[in-house]
N, C-alpha and C. Protein backbone atom coordinates (compact mmCIF):
# COMPACT_ATOMS: atom_id res chain seq x y z
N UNK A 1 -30.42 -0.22 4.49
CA UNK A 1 -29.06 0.27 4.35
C UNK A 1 -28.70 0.28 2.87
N UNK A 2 -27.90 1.57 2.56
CA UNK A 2 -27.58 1.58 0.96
C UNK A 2 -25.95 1.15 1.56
N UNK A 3 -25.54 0.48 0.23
CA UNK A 3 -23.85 0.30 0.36
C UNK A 3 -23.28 0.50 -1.08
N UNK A 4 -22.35 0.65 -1.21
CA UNK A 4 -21.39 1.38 -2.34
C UNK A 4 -20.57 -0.25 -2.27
N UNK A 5 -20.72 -0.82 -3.24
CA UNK A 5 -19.44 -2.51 -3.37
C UNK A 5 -18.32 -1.69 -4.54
N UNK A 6 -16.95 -1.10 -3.93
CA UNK A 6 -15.85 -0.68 -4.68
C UNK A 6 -14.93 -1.51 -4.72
N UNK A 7 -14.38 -1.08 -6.01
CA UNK A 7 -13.42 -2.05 -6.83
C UNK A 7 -12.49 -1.13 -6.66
N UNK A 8 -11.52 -1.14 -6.27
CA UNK A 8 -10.07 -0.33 -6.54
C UNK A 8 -9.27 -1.08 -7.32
N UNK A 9 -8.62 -0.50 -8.61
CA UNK A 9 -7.42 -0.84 -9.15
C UNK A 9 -6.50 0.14 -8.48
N UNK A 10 -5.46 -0.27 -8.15
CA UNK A 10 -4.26 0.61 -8.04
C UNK A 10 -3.04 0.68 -9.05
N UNK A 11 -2.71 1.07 -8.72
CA UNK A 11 -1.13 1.48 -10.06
C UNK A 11 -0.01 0.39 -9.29
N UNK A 12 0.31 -0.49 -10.24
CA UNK A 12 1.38 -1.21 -9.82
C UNK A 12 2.12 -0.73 -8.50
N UNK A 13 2.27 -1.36 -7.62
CA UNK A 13 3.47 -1.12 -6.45
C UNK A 13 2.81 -0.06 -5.51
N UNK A 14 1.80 0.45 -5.52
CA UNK A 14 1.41 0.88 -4.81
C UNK A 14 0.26 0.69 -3.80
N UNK A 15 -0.15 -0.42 -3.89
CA UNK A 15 -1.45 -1.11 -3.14
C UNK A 15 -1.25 -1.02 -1.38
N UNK A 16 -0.43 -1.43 -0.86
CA UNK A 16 -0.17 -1.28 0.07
C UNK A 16 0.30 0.37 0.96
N UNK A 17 0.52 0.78 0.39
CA UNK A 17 0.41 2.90 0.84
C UNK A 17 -0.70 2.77 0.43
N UNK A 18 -1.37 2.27 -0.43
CA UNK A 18 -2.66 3.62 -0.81
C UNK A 18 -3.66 3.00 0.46
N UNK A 19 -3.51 1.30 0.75
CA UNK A 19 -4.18 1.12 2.01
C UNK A 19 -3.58 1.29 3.26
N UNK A 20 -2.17 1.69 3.72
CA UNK A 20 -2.21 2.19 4.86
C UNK A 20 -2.82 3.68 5.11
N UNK A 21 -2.83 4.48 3.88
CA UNK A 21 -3.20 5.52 4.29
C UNK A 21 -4.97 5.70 4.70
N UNK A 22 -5.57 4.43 3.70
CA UNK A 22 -6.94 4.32 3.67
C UNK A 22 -7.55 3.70 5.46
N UNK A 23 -6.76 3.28 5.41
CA UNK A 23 -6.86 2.88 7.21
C UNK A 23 -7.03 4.02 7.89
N UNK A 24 -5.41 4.32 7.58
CA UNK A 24 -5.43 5.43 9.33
C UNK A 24 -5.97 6.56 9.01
N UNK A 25 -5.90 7.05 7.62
CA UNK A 25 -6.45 8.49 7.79
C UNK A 25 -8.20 8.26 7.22
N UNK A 26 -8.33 8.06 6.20
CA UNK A 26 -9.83 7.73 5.40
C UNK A 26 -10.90 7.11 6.45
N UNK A 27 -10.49 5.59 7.00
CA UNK A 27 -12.02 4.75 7.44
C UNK A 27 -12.08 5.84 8.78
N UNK A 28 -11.09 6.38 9.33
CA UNK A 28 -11.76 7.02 10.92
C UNK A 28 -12.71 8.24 10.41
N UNK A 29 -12.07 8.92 9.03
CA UNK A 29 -13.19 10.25 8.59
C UNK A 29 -14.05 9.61 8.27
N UNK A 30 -14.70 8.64 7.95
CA UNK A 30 -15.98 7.97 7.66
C UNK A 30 -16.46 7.99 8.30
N UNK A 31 -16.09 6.99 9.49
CA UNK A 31 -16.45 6.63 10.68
C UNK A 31 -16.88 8.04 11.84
N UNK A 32 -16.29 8.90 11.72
CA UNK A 32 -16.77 10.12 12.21
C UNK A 32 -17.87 10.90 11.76
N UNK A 33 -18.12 10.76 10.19
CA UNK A 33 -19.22 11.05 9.56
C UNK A 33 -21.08 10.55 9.45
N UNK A 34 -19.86 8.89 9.92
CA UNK A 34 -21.06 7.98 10.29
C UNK A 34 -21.61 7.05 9.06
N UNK A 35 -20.85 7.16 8.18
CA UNK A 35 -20.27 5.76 7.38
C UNK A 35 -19.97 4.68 7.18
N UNK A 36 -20.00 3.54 7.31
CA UNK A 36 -20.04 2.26 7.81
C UNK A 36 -18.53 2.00 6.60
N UNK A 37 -17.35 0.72 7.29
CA UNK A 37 -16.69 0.43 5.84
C UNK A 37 -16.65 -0.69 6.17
N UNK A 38 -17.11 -1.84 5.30
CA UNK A 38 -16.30 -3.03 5.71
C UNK A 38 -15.34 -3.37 4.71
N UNK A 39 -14.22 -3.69 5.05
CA UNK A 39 -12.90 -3.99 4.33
C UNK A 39 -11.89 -3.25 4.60
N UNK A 40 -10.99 -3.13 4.22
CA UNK A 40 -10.84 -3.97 2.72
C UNK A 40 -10.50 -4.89 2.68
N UNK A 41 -11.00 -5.48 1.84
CA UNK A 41 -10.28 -7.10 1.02
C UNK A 41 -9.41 -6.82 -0.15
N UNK A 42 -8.70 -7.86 0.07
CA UNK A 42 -7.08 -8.19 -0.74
C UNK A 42 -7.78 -8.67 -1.96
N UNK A 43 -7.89 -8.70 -3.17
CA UNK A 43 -7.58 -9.37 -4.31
C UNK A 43 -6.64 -10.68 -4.21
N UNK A 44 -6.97 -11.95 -4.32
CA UNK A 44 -5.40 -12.94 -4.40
C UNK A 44 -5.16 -13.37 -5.54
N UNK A 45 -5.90 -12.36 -6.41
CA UNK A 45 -5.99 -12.69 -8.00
C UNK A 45 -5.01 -11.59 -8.52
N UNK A 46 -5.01 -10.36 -8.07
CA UNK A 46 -4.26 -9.28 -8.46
C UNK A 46 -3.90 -8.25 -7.01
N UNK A 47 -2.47 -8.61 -7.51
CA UNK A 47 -1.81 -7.45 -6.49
C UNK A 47 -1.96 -5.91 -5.93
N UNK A 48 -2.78 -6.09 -7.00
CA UNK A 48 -2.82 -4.16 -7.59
C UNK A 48 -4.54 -3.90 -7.06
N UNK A 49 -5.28 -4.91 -6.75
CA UNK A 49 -6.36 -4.86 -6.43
C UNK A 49 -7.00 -5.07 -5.00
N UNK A 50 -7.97 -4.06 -4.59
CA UNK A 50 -8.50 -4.51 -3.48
C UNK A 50 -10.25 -4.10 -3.40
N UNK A 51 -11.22 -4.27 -2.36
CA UNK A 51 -12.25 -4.06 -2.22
C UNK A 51 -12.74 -3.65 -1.14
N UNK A 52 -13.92 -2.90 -0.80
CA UNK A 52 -14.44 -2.46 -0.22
C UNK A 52 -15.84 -1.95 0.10
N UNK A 53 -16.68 -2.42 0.84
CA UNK A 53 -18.14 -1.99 1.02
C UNK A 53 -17.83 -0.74 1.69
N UNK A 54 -19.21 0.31 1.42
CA UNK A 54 -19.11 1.43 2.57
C UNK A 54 -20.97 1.35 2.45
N UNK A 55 -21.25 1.92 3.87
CA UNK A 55 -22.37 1.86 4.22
C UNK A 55 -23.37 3.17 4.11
N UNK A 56 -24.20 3.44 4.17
CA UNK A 56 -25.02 4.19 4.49
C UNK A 56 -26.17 4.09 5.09
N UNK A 57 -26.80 4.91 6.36
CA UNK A 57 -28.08 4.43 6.42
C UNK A 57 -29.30 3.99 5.93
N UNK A 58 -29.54 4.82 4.46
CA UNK A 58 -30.44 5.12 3.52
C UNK A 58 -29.83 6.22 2.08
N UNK A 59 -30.75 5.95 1.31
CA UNK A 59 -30.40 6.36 -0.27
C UNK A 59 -30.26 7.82 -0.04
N UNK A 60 -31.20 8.44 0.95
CA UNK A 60 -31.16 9.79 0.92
C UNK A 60 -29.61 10.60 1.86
N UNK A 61 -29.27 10.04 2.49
CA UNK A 61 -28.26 10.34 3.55
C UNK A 61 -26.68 10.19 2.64
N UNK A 62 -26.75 9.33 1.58
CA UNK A 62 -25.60 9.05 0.67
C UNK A 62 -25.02 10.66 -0.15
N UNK A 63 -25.50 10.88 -0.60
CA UNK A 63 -25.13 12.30 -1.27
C UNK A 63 -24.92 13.13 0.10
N UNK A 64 -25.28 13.52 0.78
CA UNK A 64 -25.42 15.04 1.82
C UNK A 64 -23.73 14.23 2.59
N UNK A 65 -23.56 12.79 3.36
CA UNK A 65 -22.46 12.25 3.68
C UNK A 65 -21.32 12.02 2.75
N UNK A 66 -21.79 11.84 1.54
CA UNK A 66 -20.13 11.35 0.55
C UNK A 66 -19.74 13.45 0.58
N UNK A 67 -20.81 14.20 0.42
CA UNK A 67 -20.54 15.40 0.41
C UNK A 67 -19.55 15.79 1.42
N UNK A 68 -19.93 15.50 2.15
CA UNK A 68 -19.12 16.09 3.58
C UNK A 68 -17.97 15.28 3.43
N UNK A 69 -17.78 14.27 3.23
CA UNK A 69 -16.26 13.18 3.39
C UNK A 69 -15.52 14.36 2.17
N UNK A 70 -16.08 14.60 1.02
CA UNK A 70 -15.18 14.77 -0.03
C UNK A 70 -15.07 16.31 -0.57
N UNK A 71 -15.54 16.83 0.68
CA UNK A 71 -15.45 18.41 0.41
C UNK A 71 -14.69 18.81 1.66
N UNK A 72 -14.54 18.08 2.84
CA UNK A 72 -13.86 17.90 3.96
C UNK A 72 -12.26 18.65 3.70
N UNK A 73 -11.64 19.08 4.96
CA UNK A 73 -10.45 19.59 5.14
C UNK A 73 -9.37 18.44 4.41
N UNK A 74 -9.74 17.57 5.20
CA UNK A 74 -9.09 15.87 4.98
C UNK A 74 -9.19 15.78 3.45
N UNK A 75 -9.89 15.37 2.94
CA UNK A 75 -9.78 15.10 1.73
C UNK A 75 -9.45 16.05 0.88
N UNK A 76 -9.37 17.05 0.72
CA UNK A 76 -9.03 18.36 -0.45
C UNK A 76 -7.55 18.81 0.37
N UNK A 77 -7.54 18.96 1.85
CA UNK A 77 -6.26 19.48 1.80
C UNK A 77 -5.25 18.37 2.06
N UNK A 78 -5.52 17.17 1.93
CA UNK A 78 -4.22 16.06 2.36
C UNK A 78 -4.84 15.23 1.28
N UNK A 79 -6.20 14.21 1.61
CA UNK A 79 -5.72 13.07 0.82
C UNK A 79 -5.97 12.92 -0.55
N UNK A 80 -6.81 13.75 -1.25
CA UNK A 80 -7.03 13.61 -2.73
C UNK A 80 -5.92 13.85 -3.16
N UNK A 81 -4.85 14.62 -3.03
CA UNK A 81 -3.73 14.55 -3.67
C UNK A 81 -2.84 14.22 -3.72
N UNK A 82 -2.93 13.11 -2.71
CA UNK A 82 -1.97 12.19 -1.99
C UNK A 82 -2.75 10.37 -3.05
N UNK A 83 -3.91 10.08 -2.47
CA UNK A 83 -4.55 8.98 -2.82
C UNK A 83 -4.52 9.19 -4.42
N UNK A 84 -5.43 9.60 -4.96
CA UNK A 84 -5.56 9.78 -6.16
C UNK A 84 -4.79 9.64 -7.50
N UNK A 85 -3.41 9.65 -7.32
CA UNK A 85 -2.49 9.91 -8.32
C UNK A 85 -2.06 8.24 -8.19
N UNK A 86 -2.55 7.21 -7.08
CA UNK A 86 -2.21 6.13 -6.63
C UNK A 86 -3.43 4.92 -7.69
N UNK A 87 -4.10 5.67 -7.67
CA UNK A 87 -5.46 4.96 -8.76
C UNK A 87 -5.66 4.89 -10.21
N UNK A 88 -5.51 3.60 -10.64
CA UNK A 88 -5.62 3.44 -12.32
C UNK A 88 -7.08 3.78 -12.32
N UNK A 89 -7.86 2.80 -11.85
CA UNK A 89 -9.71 3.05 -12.52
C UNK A 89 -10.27 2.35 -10.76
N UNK A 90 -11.25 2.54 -10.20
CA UNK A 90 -12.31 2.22 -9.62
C UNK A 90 -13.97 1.98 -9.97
N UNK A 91 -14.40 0.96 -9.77
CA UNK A 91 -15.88 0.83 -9.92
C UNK A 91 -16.59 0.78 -8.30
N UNK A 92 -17.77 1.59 -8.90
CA UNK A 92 -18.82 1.52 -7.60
C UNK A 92 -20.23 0.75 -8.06
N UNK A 93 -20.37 -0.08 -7.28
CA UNK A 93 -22.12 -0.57 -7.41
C UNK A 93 -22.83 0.03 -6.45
N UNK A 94 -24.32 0.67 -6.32
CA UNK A 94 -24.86 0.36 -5.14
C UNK A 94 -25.73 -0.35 -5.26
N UNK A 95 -25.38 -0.72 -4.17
CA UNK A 95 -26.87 -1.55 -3.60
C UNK A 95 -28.06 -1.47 -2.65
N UNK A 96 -29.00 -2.54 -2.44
CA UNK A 96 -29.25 -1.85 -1.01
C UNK A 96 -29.73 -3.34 -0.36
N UNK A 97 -29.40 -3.42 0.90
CA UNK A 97 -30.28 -4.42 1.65
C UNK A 97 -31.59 -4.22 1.69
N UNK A 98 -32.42 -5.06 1.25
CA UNK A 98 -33.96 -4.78 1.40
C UNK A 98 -34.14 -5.28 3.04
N UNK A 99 -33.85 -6.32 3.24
CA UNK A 99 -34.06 -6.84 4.79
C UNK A 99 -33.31 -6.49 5.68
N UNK A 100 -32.74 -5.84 5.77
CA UNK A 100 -31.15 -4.72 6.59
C UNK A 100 -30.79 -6.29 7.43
N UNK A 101 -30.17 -6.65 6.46
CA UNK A 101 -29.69 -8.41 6.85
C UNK A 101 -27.92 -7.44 7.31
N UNK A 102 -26.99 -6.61 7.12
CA UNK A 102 -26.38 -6.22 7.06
C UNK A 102 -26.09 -5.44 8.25
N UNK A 103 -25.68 -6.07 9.21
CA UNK A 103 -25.26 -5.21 10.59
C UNK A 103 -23.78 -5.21 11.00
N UNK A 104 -23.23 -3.72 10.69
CA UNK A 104 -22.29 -3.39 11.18
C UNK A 104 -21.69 -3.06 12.23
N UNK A 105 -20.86 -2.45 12.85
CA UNK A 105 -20.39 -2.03 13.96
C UNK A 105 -20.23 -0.25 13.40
């Protein structure tokens, strides 16, 4: 399994919209795509911060799936221009489980 470990900063006062929307509308288009998310986690260090793993089966399936999430109806006609303006900076790591110790739902 490849996974993406994201860092979201958000813009003051907005942490909480940018994750209700990441709930109801974002993890189910994943999840339909076939995306794995675990999180998010709260920051209790910063308000403005939260985290998030997302999954993939393999290294090769990552590009052809983030493609489809982010060229999607969903994302270009509602949430990039909704989410986006909500974000100071984000970091992505990937990684990968060598022992697929990592079982999701």
């Amino acid at each position: 399994m490849i996974i993406e470990m994201r860092t979201y900063k958000i813009k003051p006062g907005f942490r909480s919209r940018f994750l209700e929307i990441f709930r109801s509308k974002s993890m189910p288009a994943h999840a339909e795509i076939g995306m794995k998310i675990l999180g998010p986690f709260l920051s209790v260090e910063d308000p403005d911060t939260f985290f998030f793993m997302r999954g993939f089966p393999d290294l090769a399936s990552r590009e052809p799936m983030k493609a489809q999430f982010y060229e999607g109806a969903l994302w270009k006609g509602e949430l990039e221009n909704v989410l986006m303006p909500m974000i100071e900076k984000y970091e992505v790591v990937v990684v990968e489980d060598p022992d697929e110790l990592v079982h999701w739902r």
